[in-house]
Protein backbone atom coordinates (compact mmCIF):
# COMPACT_ATOMS: atom_id res chain seq x y z
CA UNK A 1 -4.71 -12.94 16.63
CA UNK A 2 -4.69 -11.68 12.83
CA UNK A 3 -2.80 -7.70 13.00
CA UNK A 4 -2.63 -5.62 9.90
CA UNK A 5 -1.39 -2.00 10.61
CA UNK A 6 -0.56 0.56 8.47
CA UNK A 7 1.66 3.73 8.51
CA UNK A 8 3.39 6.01 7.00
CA UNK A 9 0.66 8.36 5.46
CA UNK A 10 0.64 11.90 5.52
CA UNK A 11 0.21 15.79 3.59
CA UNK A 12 2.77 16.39 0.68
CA UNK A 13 2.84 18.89 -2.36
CA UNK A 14 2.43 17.29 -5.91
CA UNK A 15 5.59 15.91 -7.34
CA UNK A 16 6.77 14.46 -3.93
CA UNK A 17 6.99 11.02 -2.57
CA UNK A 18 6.05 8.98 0.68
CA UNK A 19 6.64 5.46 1.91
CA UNK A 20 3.57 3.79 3.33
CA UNK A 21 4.21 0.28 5.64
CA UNK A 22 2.26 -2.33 6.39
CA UNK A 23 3.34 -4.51 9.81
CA UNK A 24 1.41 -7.61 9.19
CA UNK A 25 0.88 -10.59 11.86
CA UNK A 26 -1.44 -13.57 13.06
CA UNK A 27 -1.22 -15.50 9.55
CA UNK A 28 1.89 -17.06 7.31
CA UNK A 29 2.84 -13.66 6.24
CA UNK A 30 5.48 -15.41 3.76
CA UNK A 31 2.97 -17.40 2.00
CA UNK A 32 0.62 -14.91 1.23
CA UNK A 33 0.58 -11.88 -1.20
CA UNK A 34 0.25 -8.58 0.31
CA UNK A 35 -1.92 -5.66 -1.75
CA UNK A 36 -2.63 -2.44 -1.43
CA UNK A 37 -5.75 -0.41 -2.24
CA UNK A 38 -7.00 2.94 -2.11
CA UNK A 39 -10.30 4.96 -1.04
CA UNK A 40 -9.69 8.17 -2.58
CA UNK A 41 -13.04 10.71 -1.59
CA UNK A 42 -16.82 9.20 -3.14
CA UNK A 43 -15.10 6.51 -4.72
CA UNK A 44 -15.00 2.79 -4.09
CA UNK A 45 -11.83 1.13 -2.84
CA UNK A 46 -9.86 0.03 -5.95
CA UNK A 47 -6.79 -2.16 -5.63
CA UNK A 48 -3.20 -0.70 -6.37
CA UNK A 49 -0.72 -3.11 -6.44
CA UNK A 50 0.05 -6.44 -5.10
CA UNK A 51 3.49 -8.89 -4.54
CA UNK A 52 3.81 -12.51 -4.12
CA UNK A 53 4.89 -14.12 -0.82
CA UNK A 54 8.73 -14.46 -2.57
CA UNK A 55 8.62 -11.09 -4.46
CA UNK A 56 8.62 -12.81 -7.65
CA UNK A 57 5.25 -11.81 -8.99
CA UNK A 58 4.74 -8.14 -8.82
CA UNK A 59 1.68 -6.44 -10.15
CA UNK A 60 0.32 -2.37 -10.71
CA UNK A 61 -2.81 -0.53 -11.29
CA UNK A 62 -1.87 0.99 -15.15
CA UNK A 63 -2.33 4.69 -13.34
CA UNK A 64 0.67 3.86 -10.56
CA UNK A 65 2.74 1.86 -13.31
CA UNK A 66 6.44 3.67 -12.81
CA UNK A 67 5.79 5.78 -10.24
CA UNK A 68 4.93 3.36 -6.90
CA UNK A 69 7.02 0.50 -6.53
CA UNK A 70 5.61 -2.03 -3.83
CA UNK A 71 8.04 -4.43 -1.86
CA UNK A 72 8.21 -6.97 1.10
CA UNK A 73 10.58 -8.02 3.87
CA UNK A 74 9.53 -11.35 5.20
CA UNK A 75 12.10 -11.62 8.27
CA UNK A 76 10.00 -8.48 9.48
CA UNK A 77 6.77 -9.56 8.36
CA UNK A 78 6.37 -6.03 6.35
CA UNK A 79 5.50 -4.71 2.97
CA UNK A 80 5.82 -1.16 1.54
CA UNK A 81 4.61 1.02 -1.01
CA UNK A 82 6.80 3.77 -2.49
CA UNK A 83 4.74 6.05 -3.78
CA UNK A 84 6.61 8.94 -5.87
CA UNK A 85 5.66 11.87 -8.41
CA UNK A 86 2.18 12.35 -6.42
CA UNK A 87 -0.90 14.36 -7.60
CA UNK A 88 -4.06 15.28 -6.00
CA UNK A 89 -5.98 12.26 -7.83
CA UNK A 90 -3.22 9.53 -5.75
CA UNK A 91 -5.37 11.40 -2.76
CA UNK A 92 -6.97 8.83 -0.44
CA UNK A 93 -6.82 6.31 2.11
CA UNK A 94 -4.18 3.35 1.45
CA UNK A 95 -5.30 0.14 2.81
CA UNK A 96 -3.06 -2.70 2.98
CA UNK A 97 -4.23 -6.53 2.74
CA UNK A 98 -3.01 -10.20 3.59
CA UNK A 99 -5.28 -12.95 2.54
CA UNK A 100 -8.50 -11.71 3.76
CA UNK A 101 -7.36 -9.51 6.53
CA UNK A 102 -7.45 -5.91 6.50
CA UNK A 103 -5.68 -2.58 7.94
CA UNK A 104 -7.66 0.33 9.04
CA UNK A 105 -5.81 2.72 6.44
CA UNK A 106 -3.74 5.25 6.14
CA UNK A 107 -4.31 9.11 4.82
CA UNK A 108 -2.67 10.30 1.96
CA UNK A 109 -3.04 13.51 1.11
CA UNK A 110 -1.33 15.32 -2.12
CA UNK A 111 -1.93 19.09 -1.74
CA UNK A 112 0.15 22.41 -2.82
């Protein structure tokens, strides 16, 4: 059975950081790039960032470039999104994705 769960979302102030994590299962989680997208409010889901099953290849949306850094640890079948120096517009819900599988989200809010 194919498992993608996020976590790791929450409310912080603009400027601050949070660590989203994705526990993926059910499919060769080593083999297969991991992405992550977000919903932010009325507009469509647009992709993030992604990372290749070895962590070589390493991709960003140009508005995250040097300010989310995305990783993976394949012995625990996870992969993470650092997200720091947050404003209101990185507001939405992250979604995190293995081959064609998805995760049901999680809420990021950036608020003062």
């Amino acid at each position: 059975q194919v498992r993608v769960v996020e976590a790791g979302g929450g409310l912080v102030q603009p400027g601050g950081s949070l660590n989203v994590a994705c526990t993926a299962s059910g499919f060769p989680f080593s083999l297969s790039y991991m992405s992550w997208y977000r919903q932010s409010p009325g507009t469509e889901r647009e992709w993030v960032a992604e990372i290749s099953g070895t962590s070589v290849f390493i991709n960003y949306a140009d508005d995250v470039k040097g300010r989310f850094t995305i990783s993976r640890d394949n012995g625990k079948n996870i992969a993470t999104l650092q997200l720091n120096n947050l404003n209101p517009e990185s507001t939405g819900v992250y979604y995190c994705r293995g081959q064609n599988y998805w995760g049901q989200g999680t809420q990021v809010t950036v608020s003062a």
